[in-house]
C-alpha atoms as a PDB file:
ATOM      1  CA  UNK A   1     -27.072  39.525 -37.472  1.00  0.00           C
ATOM      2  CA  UNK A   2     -29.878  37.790 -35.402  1.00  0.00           C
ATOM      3  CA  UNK A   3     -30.503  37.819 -31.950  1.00  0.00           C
ATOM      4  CA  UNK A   4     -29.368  34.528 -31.382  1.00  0.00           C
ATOM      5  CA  UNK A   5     -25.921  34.265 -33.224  1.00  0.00           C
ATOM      6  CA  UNK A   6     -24.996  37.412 -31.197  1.00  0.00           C
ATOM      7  CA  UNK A   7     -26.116  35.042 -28.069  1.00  0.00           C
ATOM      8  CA  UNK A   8     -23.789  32.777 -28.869  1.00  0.00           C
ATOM      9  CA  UNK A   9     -21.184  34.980 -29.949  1.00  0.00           C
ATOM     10  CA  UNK A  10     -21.040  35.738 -26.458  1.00  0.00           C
ATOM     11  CA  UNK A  11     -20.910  32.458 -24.689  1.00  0.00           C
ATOM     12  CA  UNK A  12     -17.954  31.511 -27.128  1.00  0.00           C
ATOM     13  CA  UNK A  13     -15.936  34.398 -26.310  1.00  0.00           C
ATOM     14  CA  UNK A  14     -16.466  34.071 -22.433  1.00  0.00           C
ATOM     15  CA  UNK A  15     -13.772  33.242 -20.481  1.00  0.00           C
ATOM     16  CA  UNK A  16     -14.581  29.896 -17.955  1.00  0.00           C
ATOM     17  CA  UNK A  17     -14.075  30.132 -14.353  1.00  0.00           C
ATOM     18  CA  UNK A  18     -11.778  27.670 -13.398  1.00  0.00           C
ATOM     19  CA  UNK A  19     -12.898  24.844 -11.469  1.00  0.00           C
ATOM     20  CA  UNK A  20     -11.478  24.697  -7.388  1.00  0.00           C
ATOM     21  CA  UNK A  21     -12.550  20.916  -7.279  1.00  0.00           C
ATOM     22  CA  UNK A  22      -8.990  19.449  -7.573  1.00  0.00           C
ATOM     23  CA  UNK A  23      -6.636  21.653  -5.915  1.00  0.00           C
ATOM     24  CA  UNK A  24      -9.734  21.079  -2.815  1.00  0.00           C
ATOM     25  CA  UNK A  25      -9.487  17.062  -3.134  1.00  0.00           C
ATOM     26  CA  UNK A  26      -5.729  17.358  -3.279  1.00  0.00           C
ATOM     27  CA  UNK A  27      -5.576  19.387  -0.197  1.00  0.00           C
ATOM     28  CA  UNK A  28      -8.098  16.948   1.315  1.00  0.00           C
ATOM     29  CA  UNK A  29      -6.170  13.507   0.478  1.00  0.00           C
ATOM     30  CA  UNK A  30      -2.487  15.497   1.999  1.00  0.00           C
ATOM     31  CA  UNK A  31      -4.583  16.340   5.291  1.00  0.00           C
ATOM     32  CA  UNK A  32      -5.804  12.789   5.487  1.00  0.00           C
ATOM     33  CA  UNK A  33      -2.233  11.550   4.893  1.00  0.00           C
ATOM     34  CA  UNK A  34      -0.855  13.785   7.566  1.00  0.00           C
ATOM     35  CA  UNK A  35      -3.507  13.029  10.024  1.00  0.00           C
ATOM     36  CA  UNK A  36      -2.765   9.163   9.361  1.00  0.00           C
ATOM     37  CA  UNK A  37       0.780  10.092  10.068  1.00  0.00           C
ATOM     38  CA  UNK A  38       0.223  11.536  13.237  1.00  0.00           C
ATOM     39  CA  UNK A  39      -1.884   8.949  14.444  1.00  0.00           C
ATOM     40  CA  UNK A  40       0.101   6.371  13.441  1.00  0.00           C
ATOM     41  CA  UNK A  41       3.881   7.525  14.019  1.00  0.00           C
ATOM     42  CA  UNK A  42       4.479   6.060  17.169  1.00  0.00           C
ATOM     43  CA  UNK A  43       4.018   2.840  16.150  1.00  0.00           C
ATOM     44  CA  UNK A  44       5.474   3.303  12.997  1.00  0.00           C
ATOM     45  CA  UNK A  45       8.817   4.867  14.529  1.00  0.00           C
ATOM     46  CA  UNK A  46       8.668   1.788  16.472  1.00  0.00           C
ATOM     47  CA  UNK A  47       8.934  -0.669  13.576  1.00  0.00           C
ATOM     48  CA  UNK A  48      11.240   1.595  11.959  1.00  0.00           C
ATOM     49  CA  UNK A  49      13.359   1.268  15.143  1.00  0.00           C
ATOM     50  CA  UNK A  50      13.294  -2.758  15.619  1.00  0.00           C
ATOM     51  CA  UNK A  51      13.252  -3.003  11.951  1.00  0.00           C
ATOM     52  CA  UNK A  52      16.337  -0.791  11.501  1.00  0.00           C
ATOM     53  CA  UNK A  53      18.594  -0.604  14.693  1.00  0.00           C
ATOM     54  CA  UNK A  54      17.782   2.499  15.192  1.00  0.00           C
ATOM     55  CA  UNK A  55      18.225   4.784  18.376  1.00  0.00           C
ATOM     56  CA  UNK A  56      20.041   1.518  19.795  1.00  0.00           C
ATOM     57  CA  UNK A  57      16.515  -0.086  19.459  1.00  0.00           C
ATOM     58  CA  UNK A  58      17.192  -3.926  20.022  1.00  0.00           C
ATOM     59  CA  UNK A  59      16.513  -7.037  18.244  1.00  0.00           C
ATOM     60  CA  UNK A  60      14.113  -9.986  18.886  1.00  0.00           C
ATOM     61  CA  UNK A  61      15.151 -13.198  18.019  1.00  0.00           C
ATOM     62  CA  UNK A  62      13.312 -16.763  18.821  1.00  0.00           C
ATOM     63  CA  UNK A  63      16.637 -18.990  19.135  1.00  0.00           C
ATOM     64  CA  UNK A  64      20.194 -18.688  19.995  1.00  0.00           C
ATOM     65  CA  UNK A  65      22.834 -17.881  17.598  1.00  0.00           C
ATOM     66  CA  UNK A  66      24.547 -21.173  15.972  1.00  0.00           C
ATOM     67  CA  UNK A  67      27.979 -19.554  15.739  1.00  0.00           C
ATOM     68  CA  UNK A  68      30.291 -18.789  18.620  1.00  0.00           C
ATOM     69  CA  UNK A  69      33.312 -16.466  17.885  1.00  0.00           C
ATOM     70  CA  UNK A  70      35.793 -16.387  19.449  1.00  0.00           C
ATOM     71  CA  UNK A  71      36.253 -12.401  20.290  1.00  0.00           C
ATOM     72  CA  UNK A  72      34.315 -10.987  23.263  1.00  0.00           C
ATOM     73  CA  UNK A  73      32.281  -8.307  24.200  1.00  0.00           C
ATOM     74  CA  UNK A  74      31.068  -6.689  27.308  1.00  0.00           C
ATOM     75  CA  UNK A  75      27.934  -5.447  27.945  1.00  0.00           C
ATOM     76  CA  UNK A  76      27.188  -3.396  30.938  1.00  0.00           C
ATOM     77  CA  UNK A  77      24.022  -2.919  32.290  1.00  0.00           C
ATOM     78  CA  UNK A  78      21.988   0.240  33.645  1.00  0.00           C
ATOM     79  CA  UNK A  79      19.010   0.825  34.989  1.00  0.00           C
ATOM     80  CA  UNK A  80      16.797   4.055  35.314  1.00  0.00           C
ATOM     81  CA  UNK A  81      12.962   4.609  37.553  1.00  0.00           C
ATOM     82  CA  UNK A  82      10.710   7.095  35.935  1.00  0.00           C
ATOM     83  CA  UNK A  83       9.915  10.050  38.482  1.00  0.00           C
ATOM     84  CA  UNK A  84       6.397   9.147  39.280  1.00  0.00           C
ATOM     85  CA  UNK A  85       7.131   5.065  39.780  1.00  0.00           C
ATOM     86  CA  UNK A  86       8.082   3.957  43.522  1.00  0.00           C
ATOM     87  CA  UNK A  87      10.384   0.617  42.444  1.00  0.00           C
ATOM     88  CA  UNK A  88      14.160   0.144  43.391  1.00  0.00           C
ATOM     89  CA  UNK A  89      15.459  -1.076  39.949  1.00  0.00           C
ATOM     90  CA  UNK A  90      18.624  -2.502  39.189  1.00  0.00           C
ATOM     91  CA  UNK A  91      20.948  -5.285  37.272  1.00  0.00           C
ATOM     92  CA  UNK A  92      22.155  -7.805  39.733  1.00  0.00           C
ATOM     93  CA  UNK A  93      25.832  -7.221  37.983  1.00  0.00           C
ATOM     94  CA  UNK A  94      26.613  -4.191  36.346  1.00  0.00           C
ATOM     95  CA  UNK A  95      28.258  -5.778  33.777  1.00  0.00           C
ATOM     96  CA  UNK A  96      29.707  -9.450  32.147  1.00  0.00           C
ATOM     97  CA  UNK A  97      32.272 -10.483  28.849  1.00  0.00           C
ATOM     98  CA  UNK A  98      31.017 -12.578  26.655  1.00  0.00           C
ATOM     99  CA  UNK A  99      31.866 -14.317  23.474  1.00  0.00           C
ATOM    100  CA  UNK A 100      30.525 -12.764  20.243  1.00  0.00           C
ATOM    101  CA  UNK A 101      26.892 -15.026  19.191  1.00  0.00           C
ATOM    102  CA  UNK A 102      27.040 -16.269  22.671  1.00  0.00           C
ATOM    103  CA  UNK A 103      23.849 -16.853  24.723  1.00  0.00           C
ATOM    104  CA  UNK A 104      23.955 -14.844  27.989  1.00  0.00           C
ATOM    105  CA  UNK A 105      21.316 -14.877  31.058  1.00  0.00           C
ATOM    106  CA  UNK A 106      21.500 -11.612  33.460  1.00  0.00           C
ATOM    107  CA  UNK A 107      18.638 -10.588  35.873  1.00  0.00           C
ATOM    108  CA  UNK A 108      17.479  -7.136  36.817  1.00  0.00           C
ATOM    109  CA  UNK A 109      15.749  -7.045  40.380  1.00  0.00           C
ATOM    110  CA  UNK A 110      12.758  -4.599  40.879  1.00  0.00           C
ATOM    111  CA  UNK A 111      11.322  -4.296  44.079  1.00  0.00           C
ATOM    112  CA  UNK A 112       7.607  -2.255  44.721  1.00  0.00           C
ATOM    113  CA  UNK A 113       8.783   0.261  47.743  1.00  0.00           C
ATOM    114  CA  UNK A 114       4.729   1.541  47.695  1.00  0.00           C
ATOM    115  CA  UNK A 115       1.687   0.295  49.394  1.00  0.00           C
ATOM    116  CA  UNK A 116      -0.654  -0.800  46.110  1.00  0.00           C
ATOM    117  CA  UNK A 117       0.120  -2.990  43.389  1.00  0.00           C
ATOM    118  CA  UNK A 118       1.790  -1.068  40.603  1.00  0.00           C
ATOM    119  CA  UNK A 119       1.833  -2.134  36.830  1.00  0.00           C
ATOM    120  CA  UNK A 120       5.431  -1.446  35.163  1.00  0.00           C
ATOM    121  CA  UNK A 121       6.689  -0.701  32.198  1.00  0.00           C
ATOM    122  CA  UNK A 122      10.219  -0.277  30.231  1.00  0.00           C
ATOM    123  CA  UNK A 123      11.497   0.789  27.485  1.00  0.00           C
ATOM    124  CA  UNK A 124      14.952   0.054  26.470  1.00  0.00           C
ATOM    125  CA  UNK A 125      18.055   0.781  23.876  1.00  0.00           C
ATOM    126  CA  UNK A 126      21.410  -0.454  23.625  1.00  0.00           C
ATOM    127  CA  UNK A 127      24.580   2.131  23.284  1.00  0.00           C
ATOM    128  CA  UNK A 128      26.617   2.948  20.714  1.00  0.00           C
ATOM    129  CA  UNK A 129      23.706   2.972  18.654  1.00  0.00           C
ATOM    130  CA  UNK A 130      25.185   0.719  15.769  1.00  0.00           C
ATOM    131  CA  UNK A 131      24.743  -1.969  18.325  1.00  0.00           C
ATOM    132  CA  UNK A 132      21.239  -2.021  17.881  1.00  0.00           C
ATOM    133  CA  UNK A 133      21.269  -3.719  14.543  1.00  0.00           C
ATOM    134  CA  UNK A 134      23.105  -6.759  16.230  1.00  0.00           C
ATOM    135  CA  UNK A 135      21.824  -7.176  19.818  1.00  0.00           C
ATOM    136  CA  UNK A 136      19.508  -9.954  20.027  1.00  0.00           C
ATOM    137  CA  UNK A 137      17.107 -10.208  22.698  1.00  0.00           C
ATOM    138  CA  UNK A 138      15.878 -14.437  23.292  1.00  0.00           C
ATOM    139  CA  UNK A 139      13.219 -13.285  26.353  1.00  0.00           C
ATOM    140  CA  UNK A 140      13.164  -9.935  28.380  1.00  0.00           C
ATOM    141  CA  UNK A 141      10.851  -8.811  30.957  1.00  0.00           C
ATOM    142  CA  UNK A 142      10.093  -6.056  28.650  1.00  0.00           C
ATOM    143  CA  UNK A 143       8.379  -7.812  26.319  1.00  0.00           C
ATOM    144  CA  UNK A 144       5.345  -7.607  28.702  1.00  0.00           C
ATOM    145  CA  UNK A 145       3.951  -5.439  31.581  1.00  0.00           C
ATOM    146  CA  UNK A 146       5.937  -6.578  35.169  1.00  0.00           C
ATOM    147  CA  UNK A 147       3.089  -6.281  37.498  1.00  0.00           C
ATOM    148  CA  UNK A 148       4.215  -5.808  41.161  1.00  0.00           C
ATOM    149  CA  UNK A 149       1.891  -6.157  44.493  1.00  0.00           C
ATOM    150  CA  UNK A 150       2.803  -3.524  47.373  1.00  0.00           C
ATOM    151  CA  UNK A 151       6.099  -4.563  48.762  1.00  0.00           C
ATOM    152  CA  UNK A 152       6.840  -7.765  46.321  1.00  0.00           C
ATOM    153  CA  UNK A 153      10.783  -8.270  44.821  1.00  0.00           C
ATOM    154  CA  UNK A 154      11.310  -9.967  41.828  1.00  0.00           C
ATOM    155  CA  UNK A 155      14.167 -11.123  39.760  1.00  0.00           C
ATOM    156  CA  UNK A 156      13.369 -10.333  35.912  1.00  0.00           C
ATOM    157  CA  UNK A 157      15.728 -12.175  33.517  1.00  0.00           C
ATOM    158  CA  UNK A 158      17.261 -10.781  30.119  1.00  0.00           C
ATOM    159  CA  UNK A 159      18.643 -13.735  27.400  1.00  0.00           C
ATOM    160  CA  UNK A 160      20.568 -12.171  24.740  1.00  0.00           C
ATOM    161  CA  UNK A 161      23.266 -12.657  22.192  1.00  0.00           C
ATOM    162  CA  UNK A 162      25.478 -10.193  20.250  1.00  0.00           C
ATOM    163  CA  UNK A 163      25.249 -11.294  16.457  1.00  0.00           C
ATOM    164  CA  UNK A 164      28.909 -12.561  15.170  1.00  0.00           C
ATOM    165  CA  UNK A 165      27.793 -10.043  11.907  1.00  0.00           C
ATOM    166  CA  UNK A 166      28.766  -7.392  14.347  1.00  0.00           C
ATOM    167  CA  UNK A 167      32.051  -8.055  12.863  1.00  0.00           C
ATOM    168  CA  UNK A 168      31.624  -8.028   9.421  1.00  0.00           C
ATOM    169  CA  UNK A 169      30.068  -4.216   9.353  1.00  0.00           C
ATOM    170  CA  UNK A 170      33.038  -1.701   9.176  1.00  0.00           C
ATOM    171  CA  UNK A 171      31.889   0.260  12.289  1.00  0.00           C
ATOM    172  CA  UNK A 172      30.386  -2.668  14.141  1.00  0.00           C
ATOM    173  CA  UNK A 173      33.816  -3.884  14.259  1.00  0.00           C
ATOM    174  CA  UNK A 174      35.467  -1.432  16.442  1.00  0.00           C
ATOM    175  CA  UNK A 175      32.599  -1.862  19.318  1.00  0.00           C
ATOM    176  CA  UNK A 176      33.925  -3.580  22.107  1.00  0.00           C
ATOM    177  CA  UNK A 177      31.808  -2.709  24.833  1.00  0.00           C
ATOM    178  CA  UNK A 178      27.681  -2.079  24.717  1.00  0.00           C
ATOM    179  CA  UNK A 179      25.735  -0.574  27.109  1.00  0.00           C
ATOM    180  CA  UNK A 180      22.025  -2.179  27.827  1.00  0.00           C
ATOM    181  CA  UNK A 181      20.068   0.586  29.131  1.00  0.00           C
ATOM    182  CA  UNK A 182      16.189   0.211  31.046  1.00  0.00           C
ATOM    183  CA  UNK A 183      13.900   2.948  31.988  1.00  0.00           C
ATOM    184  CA  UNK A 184      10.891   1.550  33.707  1.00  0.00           C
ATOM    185  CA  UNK A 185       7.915   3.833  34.583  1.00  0.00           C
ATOM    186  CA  UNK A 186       4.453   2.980  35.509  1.00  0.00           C
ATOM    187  CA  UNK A 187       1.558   1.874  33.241  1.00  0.00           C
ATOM    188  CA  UNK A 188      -1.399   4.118  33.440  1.00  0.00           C
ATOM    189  CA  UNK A 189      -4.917   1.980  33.472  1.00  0.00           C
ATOM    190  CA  UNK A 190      -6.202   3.498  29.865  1.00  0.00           C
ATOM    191  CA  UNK A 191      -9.654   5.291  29.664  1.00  0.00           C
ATOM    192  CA  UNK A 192     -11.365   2.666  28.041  1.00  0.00           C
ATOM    193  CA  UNK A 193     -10.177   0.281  30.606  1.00  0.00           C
ATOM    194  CA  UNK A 194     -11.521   1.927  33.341  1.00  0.00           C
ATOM    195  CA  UNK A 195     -14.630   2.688  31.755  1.00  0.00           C
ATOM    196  CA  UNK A 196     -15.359  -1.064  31.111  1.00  0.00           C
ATOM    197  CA  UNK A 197     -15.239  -1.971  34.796  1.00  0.00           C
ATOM    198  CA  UNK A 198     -17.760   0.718  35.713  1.00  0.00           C
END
């Protein structure tokens, strides 16, 4: 036997290493997709929520509801301050009845008990949660920032409507009262902000 069949002799019967390449891109591409995730899963819980209902996470709706039913709701109305913001913040009533796809105007007053202008915030939900799905929101003060100078009181309206569907879902049904609940706290100036007025 020559020198160089035995050669290859032995590169035939050698066993390869395997290659690491594409169990390393496939743990790449899932850190990637988690990272994304992270970033991103504020917002996208958000979406989820207005999409969905979920958490009691309100609807918003550009006109009023073209049927009227007959049955009636109530809807109370609460109001919560975050810790570190100095507002009084309430509903001017605590609560009204209303027909079912009927348009309804309430106010909230805040008032700015510090000495500087504070930017405000709030985040909101509607209880039992199924509610969610079917609370329509026309205009809110929540939709944007409520920015208040030191001392100022202002009246911030809320337009809504409970869709008449509400009745048509086999646990929306039973809901005859909703709670509309606000938590305002105050909006930080971001870093970027700050670092464009320097």
């Amino acid at each position: 036997m020559t020198e160089k069949s035995e050669h290859n002799r032995h590169e035939e019967g050698a066993v390869r290493e395997p290659s690491h390449r594409p169990v390393v891109l496939s743990l790449l591409s899932v850190i990637a997709v988690m990272v994304t995730i992270v970033i991103y899963s504020p917002e996208l819980y958000n979406l989820f929520c207005k999409v969905t209902g979920y958490g009691g996470t309100t609807q918003r709706v550009e006109a009023s509801s073209g049927i009227i039913l007959d049955e009636k709701i109530t809807i109370k109305f609460d109001a919560t301050i975050a810790p570190a913001l100095n507002w009084e913040f309430k509903p001017v009533e605590r609560q009204v009845t209303a027909h079912i796809g009927e348009t309804v105007i309430v106010n909230y007053r805040a008032k700015n008990l510090s000495d500087r202008e504070i930017v405000g915030s709030a985040s909101y939900n509607v209880t039992p949660e199924i509610a969610g799905s079917y609370f329509n929101k026309i205009e809110c003060f929540c939709f944007t920032e409520q920015k208040l100078a030191a001392g100022e009181e202002i009246l911030m309206p809320v337009s809504f409507y409970v869709d008449p569907e509400i009745v048509e879902d086999k646990t929306g049904r039973r809901v005859k009262e909703i709670t509309l609940s606000y938590v305002f706290y105050e909006k930080k100036k971001s870093v970027k902000a700050a670092l464009l007025k320097k």
